[in-house]
N, C-alpha and C. Protein backbone atom coordinates (compact mmCIF):
# COMPACT_ATOMS: atom_id res chain seq x y z
N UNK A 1 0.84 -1.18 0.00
CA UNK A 1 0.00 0.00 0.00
C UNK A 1 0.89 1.25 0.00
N UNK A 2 0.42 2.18 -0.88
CA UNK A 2 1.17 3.31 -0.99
C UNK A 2 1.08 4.02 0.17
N UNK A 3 2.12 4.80 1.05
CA UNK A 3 1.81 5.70 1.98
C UNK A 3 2.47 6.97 1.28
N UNK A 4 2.19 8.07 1.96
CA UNK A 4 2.67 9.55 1.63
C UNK A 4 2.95 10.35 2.64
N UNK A 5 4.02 10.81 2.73
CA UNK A 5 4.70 11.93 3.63
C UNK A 5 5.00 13.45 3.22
N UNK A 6 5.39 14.73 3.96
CA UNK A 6 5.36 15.70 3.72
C UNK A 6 7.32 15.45 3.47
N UNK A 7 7.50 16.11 1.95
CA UNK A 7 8.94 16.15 1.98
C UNK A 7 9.58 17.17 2.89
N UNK A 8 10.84 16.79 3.70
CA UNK A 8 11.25 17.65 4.53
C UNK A 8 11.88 19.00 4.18
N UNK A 9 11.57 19.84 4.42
CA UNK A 9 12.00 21.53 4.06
C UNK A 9 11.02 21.69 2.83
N UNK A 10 9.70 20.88 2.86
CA UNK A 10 8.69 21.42 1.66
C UNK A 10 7.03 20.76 2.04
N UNK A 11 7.16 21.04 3.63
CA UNK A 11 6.12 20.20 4.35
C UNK A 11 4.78 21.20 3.75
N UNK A 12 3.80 20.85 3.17
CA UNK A 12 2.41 21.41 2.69
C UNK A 12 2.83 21.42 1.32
N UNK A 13 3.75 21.52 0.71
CA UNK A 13 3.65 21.85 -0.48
C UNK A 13 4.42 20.43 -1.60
N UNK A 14 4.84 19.39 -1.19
CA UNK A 14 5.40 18.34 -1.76
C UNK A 14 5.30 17.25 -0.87
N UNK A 15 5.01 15.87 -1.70
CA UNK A 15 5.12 14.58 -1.14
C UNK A 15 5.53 13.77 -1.36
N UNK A 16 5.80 12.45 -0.81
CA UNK A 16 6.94 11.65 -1.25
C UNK A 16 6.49 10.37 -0.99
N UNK A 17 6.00 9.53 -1.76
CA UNK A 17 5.87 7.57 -0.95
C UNK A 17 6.78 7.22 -0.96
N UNK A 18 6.70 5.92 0.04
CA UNK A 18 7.28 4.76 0.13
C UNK A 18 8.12 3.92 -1.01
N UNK A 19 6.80 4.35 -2.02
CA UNK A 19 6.79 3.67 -3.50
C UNK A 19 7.74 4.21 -4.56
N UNK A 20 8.27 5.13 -3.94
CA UNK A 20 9.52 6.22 -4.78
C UNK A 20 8.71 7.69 -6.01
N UNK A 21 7.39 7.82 -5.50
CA UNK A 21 6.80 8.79 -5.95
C UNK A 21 6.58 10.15 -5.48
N UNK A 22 6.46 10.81 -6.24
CA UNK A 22 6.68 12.55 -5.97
C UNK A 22 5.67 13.50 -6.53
N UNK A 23 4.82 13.99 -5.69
CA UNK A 23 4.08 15.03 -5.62
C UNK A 23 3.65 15.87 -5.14
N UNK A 24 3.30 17.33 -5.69
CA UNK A 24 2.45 18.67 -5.43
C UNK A 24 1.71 17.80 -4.86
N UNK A 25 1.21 18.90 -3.53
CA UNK A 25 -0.12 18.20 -2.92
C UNK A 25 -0.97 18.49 -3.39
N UNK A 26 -1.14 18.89 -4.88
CA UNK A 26 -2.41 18.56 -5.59
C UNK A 26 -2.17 17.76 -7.16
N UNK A 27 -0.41 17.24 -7.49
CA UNK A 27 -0.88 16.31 -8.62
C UNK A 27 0.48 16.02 -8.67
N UNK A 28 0.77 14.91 -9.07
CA UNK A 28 2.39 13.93 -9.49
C UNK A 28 3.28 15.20 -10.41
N UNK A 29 4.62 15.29 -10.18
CA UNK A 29 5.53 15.68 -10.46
C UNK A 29 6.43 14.84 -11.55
N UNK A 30 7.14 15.23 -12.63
CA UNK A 30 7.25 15.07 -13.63
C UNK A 30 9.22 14.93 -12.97
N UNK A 31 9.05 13.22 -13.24
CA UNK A 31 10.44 12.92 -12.82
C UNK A 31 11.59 13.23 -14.34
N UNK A 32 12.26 13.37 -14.10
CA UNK A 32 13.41 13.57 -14.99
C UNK A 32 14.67 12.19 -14.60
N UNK A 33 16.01 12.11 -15.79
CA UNK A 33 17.21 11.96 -15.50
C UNK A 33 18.35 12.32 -14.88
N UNK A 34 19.27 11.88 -14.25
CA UNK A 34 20.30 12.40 -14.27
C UNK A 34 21.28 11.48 -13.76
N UNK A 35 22.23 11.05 -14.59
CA UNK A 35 23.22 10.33 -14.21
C UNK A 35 22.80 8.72 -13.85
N UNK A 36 21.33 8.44 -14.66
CA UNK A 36 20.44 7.17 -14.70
C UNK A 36 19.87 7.53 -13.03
N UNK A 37 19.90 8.31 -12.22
CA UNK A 37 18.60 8.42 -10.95
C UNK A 37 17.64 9.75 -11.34
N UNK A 38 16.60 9.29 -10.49
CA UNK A 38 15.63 9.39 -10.90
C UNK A 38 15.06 11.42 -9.83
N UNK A 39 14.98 12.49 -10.61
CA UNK A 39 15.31 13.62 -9.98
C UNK A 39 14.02 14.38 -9.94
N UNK A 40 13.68 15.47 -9.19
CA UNK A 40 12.26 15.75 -9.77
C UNK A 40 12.76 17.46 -9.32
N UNK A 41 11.77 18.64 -10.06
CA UNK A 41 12.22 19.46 -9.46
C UNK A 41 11.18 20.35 -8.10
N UNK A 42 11.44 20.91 -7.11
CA UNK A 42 10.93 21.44 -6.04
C UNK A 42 10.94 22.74 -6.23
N UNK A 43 9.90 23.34 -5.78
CA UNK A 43 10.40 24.60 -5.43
C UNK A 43 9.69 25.35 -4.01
N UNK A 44 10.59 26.02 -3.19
CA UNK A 44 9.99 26.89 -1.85
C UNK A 44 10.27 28.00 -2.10
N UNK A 45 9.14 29.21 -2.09
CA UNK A 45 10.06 30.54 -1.93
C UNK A 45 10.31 30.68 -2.78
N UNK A 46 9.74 30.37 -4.48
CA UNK A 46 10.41 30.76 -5.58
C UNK A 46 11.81 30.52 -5.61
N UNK A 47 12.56 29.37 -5.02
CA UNK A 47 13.92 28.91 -5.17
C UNK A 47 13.30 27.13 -5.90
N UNK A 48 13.81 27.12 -6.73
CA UNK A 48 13.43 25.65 -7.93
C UNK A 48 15.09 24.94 -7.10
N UNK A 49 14.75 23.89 -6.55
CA UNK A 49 16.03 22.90 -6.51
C UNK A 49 16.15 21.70 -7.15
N UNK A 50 16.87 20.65 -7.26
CA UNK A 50 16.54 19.58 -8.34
C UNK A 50 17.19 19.00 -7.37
N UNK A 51 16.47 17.59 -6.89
CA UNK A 51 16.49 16.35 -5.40
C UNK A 51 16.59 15.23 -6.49
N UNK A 52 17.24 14.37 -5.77
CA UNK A 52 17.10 12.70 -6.33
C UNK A 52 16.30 12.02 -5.12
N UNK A 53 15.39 11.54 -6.31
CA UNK A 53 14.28 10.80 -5.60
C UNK A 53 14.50 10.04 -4.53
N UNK A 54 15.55 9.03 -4.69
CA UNK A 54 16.00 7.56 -3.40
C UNK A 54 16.21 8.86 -2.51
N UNK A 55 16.65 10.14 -2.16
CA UNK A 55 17.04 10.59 -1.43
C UNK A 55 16.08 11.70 -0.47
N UNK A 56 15.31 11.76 -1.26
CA UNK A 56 13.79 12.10 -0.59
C UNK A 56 12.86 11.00 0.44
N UNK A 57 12.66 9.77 -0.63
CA UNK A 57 12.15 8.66 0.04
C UNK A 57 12.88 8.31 1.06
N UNK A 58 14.32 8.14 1.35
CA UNK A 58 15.47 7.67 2.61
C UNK A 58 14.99 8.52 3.41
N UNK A 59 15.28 9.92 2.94
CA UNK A 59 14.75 11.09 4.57
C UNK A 59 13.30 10.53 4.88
N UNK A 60 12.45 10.36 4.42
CA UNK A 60 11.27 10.40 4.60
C UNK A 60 10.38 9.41 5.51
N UNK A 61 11.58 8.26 5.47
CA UNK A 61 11.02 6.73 5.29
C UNK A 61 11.74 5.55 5.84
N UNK A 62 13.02 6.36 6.16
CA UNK A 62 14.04 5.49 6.72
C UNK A 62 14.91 6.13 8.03
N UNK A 63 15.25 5.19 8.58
CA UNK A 63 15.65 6.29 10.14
C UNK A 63 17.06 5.93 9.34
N UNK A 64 17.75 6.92 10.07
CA UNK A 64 19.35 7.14 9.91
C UNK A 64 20.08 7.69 11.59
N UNK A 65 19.86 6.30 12.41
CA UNK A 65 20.66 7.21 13.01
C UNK A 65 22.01 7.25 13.66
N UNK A 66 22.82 6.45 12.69
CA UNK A 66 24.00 6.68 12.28
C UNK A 66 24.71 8.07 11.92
N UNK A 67 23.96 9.14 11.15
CA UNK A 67 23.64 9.84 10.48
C UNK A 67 24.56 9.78 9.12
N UNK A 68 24.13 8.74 8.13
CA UNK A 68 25.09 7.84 7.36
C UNK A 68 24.61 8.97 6.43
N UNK A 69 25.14 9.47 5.20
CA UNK A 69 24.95 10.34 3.96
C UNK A 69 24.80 10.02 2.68
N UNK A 70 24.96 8.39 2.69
CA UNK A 70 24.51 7.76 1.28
C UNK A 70 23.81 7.17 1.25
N UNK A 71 22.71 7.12 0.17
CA UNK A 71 21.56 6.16 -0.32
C UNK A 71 22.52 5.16 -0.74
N UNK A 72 21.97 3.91 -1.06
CA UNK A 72 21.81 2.97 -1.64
C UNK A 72 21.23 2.33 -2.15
N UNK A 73 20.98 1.87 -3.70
CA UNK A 73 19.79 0.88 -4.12
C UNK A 73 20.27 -0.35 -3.68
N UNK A 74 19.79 -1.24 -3.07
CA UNK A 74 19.96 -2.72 -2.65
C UNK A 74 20.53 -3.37 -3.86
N UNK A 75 19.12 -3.30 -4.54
CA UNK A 75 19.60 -4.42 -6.12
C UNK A 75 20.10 -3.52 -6.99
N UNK A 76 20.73 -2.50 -6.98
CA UNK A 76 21.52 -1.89 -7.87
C UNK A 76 20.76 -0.99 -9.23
N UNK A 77 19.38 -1.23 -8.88
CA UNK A 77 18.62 -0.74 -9.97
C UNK A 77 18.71 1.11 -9.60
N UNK A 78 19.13 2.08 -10.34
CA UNK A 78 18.85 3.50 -9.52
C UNK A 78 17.78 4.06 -10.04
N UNK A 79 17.20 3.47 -10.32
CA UNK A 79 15.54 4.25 -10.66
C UNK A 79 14.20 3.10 -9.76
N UNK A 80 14.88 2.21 -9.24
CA UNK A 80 13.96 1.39 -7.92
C UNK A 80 14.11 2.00 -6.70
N UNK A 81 13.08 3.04 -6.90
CA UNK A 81 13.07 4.41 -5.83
C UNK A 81 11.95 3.38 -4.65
N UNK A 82 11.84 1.95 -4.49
CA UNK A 82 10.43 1.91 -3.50
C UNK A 82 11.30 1.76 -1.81
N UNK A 83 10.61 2.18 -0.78
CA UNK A 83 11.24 2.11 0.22
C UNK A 83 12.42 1.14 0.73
N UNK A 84 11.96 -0.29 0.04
CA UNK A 84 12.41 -1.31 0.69
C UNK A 84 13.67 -1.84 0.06
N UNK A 85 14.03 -0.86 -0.88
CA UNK A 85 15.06 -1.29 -1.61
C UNK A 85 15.86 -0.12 -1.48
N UNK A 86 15.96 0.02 -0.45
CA UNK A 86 17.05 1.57 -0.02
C UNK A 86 17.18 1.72 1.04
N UNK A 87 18.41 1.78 1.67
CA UNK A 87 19.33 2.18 2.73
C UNK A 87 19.99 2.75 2.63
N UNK A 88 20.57 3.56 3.88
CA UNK A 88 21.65 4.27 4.80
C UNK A 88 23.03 3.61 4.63
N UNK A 89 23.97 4.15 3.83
CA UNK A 89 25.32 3.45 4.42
C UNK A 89 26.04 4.63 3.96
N UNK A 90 27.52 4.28 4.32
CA UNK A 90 28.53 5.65 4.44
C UNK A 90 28.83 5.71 2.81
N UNK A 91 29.82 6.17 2.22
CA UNK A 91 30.10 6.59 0.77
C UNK A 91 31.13 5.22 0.72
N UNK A 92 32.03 4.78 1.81
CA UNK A 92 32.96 3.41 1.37
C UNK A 92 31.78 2.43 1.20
N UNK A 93 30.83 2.27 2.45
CA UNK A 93 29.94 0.86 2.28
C UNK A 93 29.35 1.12 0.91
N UNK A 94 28.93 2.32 0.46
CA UNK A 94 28.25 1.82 -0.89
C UNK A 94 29.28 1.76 -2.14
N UNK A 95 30.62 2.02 -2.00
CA UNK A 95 31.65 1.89 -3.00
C UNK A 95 31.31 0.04 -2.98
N UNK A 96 31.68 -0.27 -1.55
CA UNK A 96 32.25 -2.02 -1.44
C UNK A 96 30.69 -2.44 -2.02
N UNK A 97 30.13 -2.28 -1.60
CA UNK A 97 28.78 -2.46 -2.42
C UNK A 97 28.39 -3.05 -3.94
N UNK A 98 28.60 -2.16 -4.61
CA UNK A 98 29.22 -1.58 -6.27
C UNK A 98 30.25 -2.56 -6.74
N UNK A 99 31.25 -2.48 -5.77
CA UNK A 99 32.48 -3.60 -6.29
C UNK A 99 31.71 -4.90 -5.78
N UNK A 100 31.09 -5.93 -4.89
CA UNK A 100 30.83 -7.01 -4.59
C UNK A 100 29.49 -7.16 -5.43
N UNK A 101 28.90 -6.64 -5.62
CA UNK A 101 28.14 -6.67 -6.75
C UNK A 101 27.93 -6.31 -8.23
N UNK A 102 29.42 -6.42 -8.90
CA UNK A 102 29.52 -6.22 -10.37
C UNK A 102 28.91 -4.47 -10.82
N UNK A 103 28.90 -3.98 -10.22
CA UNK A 103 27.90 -2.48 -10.37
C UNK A 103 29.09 -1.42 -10.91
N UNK A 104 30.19 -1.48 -10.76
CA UNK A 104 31.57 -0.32 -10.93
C UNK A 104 32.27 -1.31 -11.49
N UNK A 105 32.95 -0.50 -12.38
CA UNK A 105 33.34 -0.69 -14.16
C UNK A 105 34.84 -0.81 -13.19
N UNK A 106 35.86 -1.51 -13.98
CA UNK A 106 37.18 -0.89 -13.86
C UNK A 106 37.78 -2.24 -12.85
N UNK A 107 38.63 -1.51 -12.17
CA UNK A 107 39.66 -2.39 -10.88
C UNK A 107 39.30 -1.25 -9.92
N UNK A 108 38.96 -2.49 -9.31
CA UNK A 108 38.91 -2.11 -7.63
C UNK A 108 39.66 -1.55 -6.82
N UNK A 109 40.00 -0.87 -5.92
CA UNK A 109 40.43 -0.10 -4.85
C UNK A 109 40.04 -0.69 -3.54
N UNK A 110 41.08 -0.34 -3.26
CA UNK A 110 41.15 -0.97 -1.74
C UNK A 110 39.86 -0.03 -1.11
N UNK A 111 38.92 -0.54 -0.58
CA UNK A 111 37.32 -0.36 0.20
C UNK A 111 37.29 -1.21 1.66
C-alpha cells in the first residue's frame, strides 16, 4: 500500500511515498534523469532545486541514526526508488557495495 509523507523543508507543499513517488499536494511531479537516478524538481520561496528521488524517500522513510549520507539501491537498480530497496550506508559501504556486486566498471580499490 502506498503511503505519503510531507517532503522535509517542503512540508504542505510536496510529497513523497514509500513507493519512490513525488508530488504537489495537488498532482504527481514530472520525474526527470540524471546520471540514470531518478530527480524531480521542487520549489519553496520561488527557489526551484533539483532532489534525487532515493534521497527524498530515505529522509522520509528510513531512520538514519548513524547519520550515514549515502543512499543505496539494494539491487543496484537507480531508478527502484520503493522504500524497501534503499538504505543508509557511508560513501565506502556503498563503494564495497558496487564492487561485490559487479555495479563499478574498472579495478577495484582498496574499500
Amino acid at each position: 500500500m502506498e503511503e505519503w509523507k510531507d517532503v522535509i523543508g517542503y512540508e504542505g507543499f510536496y510529497l513523497v511515498s514509500n513507493l519512490g513517488n513525488v508530488k504537489r499536494v495537488s498532482k504527481n511531479l514530472k520525474k526527470t534523469k540524471q546520471d540514470g537516478r531518478e530527480i524531480v524538481n521542487l520549489c519553496a520561496n520561488g527557489k526551484p532545486k533539483r532532489i534525487h528521488v532515493h534521497r527524498l524517500v530515505a529522509k522520509s522513510f528510513i531512520k538514519n541514526p548513524e547519520n550515514k549520507g549515502t543512499v543505496n539501491h539494494k539491487n543496484g537498480i537507480k531508478t527502484d526508488n520503493y522504500v524497501d530497496n534503499l538504505e543508509w550506508m557511508t560513501r565506502i559501504e556503498n563503494t564495497k557495495h558496487g564492487w561485490e556486486n559487479g555495479l563499478l566498471k574498472g579495478r577495484p580499490k582498496s574499500v
